[in-house]
Protein backbone atom coordinates (compact mmCIF):
# COMPACT_ATOMS: atom_id res chain seq x y z
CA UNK A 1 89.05 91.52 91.96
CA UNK A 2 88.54 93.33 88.56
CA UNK A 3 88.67 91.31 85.51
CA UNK A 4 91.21 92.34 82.54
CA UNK A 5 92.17 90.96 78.71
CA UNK A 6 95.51 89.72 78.32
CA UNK A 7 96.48 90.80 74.43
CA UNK A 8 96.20 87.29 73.57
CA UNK A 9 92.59 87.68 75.08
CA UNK A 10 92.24 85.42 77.74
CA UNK A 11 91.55 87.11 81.29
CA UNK A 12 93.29 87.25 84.30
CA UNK A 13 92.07 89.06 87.53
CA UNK A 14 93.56 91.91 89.59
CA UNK A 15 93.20 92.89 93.27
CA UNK A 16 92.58 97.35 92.56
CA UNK A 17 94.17 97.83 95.97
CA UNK A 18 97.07 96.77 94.46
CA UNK A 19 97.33 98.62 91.69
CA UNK A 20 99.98 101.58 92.00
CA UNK A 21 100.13 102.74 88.23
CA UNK A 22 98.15 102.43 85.50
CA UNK A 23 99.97 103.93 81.90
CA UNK A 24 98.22 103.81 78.19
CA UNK A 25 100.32 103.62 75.31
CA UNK A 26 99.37 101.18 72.11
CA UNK A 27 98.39 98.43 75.36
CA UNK A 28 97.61 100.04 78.98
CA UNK A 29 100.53 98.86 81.11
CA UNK A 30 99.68 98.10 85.20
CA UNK A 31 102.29 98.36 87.91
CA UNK A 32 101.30 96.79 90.85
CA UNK A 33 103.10 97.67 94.20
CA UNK A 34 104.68 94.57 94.63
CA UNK A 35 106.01 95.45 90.96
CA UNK A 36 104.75 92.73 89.21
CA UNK A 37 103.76 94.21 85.60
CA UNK A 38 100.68 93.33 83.35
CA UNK A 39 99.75 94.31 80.08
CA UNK A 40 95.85 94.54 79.00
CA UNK A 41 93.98 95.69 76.45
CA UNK A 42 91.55 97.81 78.33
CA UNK A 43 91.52 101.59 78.34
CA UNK A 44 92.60 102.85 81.59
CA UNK A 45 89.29 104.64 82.04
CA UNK A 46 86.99 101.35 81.91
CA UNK A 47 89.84 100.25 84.54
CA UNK A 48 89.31 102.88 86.73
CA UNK A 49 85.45 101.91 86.09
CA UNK A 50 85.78 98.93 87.24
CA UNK A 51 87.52 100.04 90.16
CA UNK A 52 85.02 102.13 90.93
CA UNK A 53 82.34 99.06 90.37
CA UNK A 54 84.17 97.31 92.74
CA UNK A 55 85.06 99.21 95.72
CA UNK A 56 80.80 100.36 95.49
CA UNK A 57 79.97 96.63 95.17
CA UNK A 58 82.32 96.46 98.50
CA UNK A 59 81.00 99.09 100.55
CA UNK A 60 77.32 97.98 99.55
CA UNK A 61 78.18 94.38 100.85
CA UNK A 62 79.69 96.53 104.30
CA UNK A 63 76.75 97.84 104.70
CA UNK A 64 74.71 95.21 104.56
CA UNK A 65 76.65 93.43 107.16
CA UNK A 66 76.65 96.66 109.50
């Protein structure tokens, strides 16, 4: 799970394989592919960071266990 800023700033976590869209206008908008919307305040570039983050943080922990 990746952690994201609600504009009221709290956070709220979101599973990346999920994600199917990620759009920037004054807020960056996430689709997921059950097409449940968020709004955050993150760029989509530190998303895609984090994404990135995550899935090495997963493979690392793969192998590990290997």
């Amino acid at each position: 799970m990746i952690e994201l800023t609600r504009i009221d700033g709290t956070t709220f976590y979101v599973n990346p394989d999920l994600i199917e869209v990620v759009e920037a206008s004054h807020d960056t908008h996430i689709t997921l592919v059950n097409g449940h919307k968020y709004v955050c305040t993150e760029h989509p570039r530190i998303i895609t960071e984090r994404i990135v983050e995550y899935r090495r943080a997963t493979m690392a922990t793969l192998r590990r266990i290997a």
